[in-house]
N, C-alpha and C. Protein backbone atom coordinates (compact mmCIF):
# COMPACT_ATOMS: atom_id res chain seq x y z
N UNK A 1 16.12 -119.99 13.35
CA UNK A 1 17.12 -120.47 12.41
C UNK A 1 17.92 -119.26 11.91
N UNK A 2 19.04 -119.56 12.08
CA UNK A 2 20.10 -118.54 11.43
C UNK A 2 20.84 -118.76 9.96
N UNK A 3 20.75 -117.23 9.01
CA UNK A 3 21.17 -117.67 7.63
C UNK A 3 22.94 -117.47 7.78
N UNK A 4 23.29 -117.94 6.85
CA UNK A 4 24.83 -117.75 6.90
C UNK A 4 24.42 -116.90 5.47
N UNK A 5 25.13 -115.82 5.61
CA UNK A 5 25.07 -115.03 4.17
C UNK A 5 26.11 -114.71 3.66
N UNK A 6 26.07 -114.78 2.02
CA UNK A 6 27.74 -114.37 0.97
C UNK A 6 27.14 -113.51 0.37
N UNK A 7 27.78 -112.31 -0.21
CA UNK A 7 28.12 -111.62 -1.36
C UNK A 7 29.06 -111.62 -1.90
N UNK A 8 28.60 -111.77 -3.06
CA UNK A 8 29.58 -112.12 -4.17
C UNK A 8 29.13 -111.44 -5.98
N UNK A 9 30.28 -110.79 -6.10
CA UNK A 9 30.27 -110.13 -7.45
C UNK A 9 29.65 -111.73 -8.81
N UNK A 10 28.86 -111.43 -9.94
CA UNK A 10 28.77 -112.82 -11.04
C UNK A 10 30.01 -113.71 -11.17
N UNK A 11 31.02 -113.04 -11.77
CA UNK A 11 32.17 -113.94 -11.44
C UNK A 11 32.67 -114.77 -10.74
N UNK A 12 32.28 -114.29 -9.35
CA UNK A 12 32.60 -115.44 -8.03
C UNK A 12 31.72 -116.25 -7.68
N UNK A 13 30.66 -115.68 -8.36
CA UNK A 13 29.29 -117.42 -8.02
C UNK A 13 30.06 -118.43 -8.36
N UNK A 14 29.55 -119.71 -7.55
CA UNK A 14 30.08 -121.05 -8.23
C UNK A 14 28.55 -121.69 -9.35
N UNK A 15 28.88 -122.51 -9.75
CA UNK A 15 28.47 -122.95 -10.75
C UNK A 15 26.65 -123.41 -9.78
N UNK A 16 26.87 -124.00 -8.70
CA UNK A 16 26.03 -124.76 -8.09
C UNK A 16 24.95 -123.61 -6.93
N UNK A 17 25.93 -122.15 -6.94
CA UNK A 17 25.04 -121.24 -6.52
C UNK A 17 24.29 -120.67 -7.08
N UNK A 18 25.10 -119.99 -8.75
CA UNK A 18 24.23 -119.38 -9.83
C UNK A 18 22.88 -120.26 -9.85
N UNK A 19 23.12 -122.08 -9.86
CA UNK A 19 21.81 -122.47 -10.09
C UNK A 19 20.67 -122.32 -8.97
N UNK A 20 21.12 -122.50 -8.16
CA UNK A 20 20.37 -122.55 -6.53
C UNK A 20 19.46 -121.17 -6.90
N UNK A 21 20.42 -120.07 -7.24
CA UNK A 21 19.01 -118.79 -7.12
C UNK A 21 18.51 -118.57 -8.45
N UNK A 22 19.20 -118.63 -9.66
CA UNK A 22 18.06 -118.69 -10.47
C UNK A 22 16.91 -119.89 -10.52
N UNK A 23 17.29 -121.13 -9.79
CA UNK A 23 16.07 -122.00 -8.87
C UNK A 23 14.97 -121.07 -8.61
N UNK A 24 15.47 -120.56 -7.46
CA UNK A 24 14.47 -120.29 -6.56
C UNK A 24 13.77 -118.67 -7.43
N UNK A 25 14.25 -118.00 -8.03
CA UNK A 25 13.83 -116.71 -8.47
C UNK A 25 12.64 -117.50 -9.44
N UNK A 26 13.11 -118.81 -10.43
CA UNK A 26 12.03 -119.40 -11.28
C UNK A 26 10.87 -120.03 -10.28
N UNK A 27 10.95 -120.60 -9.17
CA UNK A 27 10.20 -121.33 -8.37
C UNK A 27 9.15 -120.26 -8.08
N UNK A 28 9.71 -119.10 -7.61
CA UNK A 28 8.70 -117.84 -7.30
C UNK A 28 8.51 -116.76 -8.28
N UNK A 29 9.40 -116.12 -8.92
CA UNK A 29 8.32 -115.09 -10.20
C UNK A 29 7.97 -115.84 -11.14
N UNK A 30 8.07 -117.11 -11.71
CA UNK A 30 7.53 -117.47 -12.77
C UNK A 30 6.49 -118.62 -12.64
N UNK A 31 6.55 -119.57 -11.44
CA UNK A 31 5.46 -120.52 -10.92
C UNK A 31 5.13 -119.72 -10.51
N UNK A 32 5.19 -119.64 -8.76
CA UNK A 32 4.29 -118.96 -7.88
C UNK A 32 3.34 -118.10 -8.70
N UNK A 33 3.91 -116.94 -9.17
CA UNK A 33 3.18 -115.83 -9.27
C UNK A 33 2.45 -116.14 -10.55
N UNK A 34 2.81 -117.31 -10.95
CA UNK A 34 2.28 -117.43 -12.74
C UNK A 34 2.61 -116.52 -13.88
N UNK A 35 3.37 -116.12 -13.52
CA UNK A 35 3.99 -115.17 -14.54
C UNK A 35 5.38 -115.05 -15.82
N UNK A 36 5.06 -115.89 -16.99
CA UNK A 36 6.49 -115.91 -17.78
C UNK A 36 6.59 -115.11 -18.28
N UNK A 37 7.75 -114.79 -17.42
CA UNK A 37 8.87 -113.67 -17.85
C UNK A 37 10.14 -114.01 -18.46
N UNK A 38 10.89 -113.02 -18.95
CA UNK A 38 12.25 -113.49 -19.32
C UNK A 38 13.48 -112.86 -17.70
N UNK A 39 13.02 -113.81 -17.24
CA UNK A 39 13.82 -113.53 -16.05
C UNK A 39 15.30 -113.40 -15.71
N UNK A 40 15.93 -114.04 -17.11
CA UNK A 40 17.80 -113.54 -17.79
C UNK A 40 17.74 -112.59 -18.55
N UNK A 41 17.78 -111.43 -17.63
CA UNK A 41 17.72 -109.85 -18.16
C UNK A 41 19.48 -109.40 -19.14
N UNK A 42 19.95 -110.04 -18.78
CA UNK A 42 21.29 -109.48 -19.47
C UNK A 42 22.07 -108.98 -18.14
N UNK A 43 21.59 -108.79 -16.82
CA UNK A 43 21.64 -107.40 -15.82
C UNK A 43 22.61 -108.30 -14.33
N UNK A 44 22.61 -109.80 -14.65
CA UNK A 44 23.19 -110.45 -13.49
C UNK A 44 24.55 -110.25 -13.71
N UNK A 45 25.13 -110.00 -14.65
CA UNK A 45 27.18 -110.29 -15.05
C UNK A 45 27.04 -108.75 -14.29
N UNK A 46 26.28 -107.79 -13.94
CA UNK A 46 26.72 -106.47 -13.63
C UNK A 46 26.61 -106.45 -12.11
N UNK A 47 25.75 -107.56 -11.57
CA UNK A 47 24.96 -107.43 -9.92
C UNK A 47 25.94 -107.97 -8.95
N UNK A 48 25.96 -107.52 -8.01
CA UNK A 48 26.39 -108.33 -6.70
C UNK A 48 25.18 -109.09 -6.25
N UNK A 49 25.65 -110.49 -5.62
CA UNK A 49 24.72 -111.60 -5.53
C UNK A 49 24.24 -111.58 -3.78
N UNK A 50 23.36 -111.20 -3.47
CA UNK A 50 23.41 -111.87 -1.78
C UNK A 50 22.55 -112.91 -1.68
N UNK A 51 23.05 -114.09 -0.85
CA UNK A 51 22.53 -115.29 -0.82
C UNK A 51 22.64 -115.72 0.65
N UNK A 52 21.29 -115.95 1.31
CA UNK A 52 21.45 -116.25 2.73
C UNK A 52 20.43 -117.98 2.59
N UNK A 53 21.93 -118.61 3.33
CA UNK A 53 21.69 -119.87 3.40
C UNK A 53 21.47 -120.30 4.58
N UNK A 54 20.65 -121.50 4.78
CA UNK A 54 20.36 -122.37 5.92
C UNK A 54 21.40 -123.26 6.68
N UNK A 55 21.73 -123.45 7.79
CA UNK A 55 22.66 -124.51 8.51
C UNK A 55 22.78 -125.69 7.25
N UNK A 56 22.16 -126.32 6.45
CA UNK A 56 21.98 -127.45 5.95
C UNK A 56 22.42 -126.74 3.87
N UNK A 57 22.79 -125.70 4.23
CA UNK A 57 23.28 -125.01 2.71
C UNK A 57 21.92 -124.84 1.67
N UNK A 58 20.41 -124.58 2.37
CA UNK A 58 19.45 -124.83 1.18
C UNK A 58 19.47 -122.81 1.12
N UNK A 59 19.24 -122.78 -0.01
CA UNK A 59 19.43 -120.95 -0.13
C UNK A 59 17.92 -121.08 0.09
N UNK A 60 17.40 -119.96 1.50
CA UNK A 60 16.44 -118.85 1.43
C UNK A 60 15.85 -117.75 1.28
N UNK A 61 17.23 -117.33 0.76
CA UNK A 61 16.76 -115.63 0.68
C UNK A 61 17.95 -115.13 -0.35
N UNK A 62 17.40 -114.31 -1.57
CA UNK A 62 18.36 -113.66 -2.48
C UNK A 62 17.82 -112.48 -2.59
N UNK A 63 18.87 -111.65 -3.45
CA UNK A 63 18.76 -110.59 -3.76
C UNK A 63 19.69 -110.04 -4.60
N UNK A 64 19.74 -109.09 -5.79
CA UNK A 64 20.81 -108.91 -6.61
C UNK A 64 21.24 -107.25 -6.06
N UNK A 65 21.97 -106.68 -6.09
CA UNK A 65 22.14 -105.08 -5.78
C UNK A 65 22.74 -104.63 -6.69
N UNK A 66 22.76 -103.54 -7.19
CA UNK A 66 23.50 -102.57 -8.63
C UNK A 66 24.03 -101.34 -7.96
N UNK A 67 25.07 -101.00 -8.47
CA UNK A 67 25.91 -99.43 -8.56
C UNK A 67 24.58 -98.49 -9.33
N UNK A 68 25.03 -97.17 -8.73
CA UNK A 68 24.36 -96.62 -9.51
C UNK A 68 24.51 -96.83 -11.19
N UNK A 69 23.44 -96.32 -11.96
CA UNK A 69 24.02 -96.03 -13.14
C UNK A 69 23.58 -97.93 -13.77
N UNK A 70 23.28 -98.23 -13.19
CA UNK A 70 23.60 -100.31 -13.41
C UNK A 70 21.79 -100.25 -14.29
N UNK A 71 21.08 -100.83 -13.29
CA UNK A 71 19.54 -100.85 -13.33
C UNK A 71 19.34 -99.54 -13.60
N UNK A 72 19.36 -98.31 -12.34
CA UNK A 72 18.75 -96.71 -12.56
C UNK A 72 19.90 -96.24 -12.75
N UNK A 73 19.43 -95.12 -12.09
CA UNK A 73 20.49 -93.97 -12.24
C UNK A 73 20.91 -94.37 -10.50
N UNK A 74 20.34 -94.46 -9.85
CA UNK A 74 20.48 -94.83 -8.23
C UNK A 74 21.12 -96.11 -7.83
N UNK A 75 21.94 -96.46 -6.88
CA UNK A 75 21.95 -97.75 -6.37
C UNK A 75 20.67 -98.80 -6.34
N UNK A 76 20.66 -99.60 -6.38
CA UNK A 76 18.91 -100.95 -6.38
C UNK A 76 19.74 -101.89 -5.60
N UNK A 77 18.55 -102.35 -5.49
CA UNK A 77 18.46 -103.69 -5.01
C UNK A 77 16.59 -104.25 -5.80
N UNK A 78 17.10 -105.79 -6.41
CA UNK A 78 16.09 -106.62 -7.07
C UNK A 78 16.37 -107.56 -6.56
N UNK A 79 15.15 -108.57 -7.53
CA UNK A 79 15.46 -110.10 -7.54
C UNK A 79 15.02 -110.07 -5.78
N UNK A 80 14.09 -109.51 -5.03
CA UNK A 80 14.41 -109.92 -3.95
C UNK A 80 13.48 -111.22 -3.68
N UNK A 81 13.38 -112.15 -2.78
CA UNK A 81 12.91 -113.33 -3.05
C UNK A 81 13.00 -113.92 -1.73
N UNK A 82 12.28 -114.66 -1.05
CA UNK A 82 12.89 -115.37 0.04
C UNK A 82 11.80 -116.77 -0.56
N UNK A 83 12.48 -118.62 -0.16
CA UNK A 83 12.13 -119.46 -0.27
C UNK A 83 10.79 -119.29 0.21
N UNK A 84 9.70 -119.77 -0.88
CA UNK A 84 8.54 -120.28 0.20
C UNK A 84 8.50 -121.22 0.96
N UNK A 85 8.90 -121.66 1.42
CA UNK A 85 8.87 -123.27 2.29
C UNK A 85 9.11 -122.47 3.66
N UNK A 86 9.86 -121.68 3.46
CA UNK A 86 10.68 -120.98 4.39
C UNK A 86 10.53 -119.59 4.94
N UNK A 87 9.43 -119.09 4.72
CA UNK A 87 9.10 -117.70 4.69
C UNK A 87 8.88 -117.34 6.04
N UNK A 88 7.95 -118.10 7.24
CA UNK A 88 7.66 -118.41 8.72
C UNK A 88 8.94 -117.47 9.54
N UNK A 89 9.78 -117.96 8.64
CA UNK A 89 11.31 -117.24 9.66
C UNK A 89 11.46 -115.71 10.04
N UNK A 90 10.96 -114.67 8.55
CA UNK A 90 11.49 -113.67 8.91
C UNK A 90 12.47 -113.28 8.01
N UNK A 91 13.29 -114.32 7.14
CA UNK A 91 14.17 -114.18 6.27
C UNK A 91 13.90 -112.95 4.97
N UNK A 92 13.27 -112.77 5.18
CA UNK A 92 12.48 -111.60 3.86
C UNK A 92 13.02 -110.14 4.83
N UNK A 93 12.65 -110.09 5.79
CA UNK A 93 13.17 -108.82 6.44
C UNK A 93 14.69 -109.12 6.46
N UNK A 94 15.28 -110.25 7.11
CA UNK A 94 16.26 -109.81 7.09
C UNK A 94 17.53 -109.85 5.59
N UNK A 95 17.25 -110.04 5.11
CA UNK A 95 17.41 -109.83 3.60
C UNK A 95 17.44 -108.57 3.45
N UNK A 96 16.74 -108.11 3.03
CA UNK A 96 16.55 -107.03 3.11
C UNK A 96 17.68 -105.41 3.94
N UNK A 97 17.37 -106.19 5.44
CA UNK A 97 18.32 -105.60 6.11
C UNK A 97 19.30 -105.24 5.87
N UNK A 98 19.83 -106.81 5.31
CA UNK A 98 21.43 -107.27 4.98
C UNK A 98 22.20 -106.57 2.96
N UNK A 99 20.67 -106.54 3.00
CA UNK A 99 21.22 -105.90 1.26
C UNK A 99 21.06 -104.21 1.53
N UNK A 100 20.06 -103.54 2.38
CA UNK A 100 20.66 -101.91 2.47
C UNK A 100 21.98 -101.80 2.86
N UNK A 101 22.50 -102.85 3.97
CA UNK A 101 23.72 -102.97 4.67
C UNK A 101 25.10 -102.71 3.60
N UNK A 102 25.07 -104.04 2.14
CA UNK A 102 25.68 -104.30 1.59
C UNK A 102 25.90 -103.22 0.45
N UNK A 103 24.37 -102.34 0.17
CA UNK A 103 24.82 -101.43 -0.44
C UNK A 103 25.79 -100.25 -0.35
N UNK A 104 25.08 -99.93 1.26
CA UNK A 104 26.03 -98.74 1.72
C UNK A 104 27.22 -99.34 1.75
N UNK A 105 27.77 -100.35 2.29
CA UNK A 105 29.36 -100.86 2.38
C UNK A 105 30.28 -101.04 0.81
N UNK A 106 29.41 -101.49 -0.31
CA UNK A 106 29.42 -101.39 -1.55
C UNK A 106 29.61 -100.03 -2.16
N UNK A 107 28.88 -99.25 -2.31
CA UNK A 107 29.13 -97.65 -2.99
C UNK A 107 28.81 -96.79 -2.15
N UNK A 108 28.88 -96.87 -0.60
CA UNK A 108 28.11 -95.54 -0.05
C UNK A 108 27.06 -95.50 0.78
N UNK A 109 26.82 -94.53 1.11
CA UNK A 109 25.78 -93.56 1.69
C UNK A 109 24.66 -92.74 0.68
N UNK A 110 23.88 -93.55 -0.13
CA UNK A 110 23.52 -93.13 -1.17
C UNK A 110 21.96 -93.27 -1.29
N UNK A 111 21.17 -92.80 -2.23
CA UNK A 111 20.04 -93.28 -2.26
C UNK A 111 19.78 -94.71 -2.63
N UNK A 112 18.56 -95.79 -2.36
CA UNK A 112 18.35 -96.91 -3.47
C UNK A 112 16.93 -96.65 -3.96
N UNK A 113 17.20 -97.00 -5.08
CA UNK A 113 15.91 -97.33 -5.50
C UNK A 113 15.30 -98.83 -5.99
N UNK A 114 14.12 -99.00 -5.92
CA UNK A 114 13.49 -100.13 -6.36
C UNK A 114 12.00 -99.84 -7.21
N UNK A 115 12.09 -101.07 -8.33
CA UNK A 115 10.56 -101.35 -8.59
C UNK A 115 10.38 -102.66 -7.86
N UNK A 116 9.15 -102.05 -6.65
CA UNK A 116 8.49 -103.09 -5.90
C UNK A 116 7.15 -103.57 -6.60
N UNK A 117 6.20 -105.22 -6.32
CA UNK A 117 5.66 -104.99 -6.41
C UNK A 117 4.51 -104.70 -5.44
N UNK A 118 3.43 -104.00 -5.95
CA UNK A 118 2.70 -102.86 -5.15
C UNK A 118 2.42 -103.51 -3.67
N UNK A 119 1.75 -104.86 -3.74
CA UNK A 119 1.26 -105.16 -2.84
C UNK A 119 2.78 -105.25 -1.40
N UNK A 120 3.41 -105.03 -2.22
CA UNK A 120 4.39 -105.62 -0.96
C UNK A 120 5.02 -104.06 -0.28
N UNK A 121 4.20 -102.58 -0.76
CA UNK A 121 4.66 -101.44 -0.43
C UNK A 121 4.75 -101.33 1.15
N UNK A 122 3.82 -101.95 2.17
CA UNK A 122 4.19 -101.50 3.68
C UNK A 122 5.33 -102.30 4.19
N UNK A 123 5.70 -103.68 3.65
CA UNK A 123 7.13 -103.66 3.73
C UNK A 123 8.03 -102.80 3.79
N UNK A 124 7.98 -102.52 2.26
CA UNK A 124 9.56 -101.73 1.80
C UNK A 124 9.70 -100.44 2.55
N UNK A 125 8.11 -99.59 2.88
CA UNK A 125 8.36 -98.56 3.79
C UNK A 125 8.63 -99.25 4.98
N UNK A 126 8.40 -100.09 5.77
CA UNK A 126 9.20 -100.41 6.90
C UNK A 126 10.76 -100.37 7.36
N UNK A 127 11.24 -100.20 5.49
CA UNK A 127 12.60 -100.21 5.20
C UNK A 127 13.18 -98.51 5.09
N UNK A 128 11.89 -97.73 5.18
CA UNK A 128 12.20 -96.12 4.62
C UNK A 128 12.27 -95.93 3.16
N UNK A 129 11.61 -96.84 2.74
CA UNK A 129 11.40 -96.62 1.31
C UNK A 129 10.02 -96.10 1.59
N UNK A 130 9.74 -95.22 -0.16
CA UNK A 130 8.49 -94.31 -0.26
C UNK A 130 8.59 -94.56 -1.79
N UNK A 131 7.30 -94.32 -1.86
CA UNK A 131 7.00 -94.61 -3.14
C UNK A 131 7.19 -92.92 -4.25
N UNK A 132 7.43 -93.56 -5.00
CA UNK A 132 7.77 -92.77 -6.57
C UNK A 132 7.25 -92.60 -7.26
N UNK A 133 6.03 -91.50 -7.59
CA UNK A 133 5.79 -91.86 -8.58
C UNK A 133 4.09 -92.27 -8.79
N UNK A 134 3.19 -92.60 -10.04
CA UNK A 134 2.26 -93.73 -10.12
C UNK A 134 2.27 -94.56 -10.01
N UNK A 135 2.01 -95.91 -10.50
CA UNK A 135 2.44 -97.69 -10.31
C UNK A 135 2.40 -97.54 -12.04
N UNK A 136 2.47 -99.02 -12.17
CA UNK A 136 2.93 -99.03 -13.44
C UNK A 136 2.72 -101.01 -13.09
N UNK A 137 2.31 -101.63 -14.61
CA UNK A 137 2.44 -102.92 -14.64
C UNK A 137 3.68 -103.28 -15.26
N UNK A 138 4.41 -104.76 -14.49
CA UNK A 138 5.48 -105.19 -14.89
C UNK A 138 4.62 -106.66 -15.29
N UNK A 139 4.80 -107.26 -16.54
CA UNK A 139 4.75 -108.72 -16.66
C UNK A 139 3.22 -109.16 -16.03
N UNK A 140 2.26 -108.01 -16.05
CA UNK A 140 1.22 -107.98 -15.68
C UNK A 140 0.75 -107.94 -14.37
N UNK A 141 1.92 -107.66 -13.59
CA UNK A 141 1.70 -107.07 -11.82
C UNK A 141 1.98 -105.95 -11.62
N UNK A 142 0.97 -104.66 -10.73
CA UNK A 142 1.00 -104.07 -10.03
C UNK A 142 2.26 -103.73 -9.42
N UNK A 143 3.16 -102.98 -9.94
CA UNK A 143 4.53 -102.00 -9.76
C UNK A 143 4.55 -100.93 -9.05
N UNK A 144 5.31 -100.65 -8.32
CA UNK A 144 5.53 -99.08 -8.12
C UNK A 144 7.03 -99.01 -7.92
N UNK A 145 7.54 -97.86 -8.06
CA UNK A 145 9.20 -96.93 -8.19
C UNK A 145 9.29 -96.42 -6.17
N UNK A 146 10.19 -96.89 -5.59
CA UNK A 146 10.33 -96.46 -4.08
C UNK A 146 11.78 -96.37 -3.85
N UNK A 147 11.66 -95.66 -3.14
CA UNK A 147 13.47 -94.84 -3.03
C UNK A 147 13.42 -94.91 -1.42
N UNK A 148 14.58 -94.82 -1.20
CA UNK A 148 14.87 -94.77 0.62
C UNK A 148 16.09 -93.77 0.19
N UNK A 149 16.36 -92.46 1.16
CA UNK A 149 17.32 -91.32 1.20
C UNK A 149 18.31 -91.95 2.10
């Protein structure tokens, strides 16, 4: 299955996308993981949105990305997320892919950084990310700081 993917600055979400991923971001950090958080950081009016959708328009895969200076001092990428229903595909890597892609085309050739959480570290190094640092708990999960050059 192939995603059709948009980026789009807060402003250009439509009304029916903003809901679709804060959907799915509540479906997974705050069910899934059991974890209430305040997951409307103040930090989305600043993010570029990537949203990779299914032939049939159901969103599987998000991700928010920041300028430097936004989240860190570094370019990021958060919020990353792919549907559970939907995970079988692969969509988590390529997400991923598609948001280092969007950064560099966005501000550059630059560093990113992320707080991952821990368990998901041989991922993100699959991505050339390395970890930063100690870990640290977020919202009561296992954190760590990982940068890709």
């Amino acid at each position: 299955m192939t995603l059709t993917w948009t980026l789009k600055p807060f402003a250009d979400l439509t009304t029916t996308e903003l809901y679709a991923l804060l959907q799915l971001r509540s479906e997974v950090f705050v069910v899934e993981q059991q974890c209430p958080f305040q997951d409307l950081d103040g930090l989305d009016q600043q993010a570029h949105h990537l949203l990779g959708r299914t032939p049939d328009g159901e969103l599987a895969a998000y991700a928010r990305l920041f300028g430097p200076g936004r989240s860190y001092a570094e370019v990021s990428i958060g919020r990353v997320v792919a549907a559970p229903r939907l995970r079988r595909y692969g969509f988590g890597r390529a997400l991923m892919q598609r948001a280092i892609e969007a950064c560099a085309a966005l501000f550059g050739a630059q560093p990113i950084k992320i707080g991952a959480q821990e368990y998901l570290r041989a991922f993100y190094e699959s991505f050339g990310f390395r970890q930063q640092g100690a870990g640290y708990l977020e919202d009561g999960i296992p954190h760590i700081y990982m940068r890709r050059d």
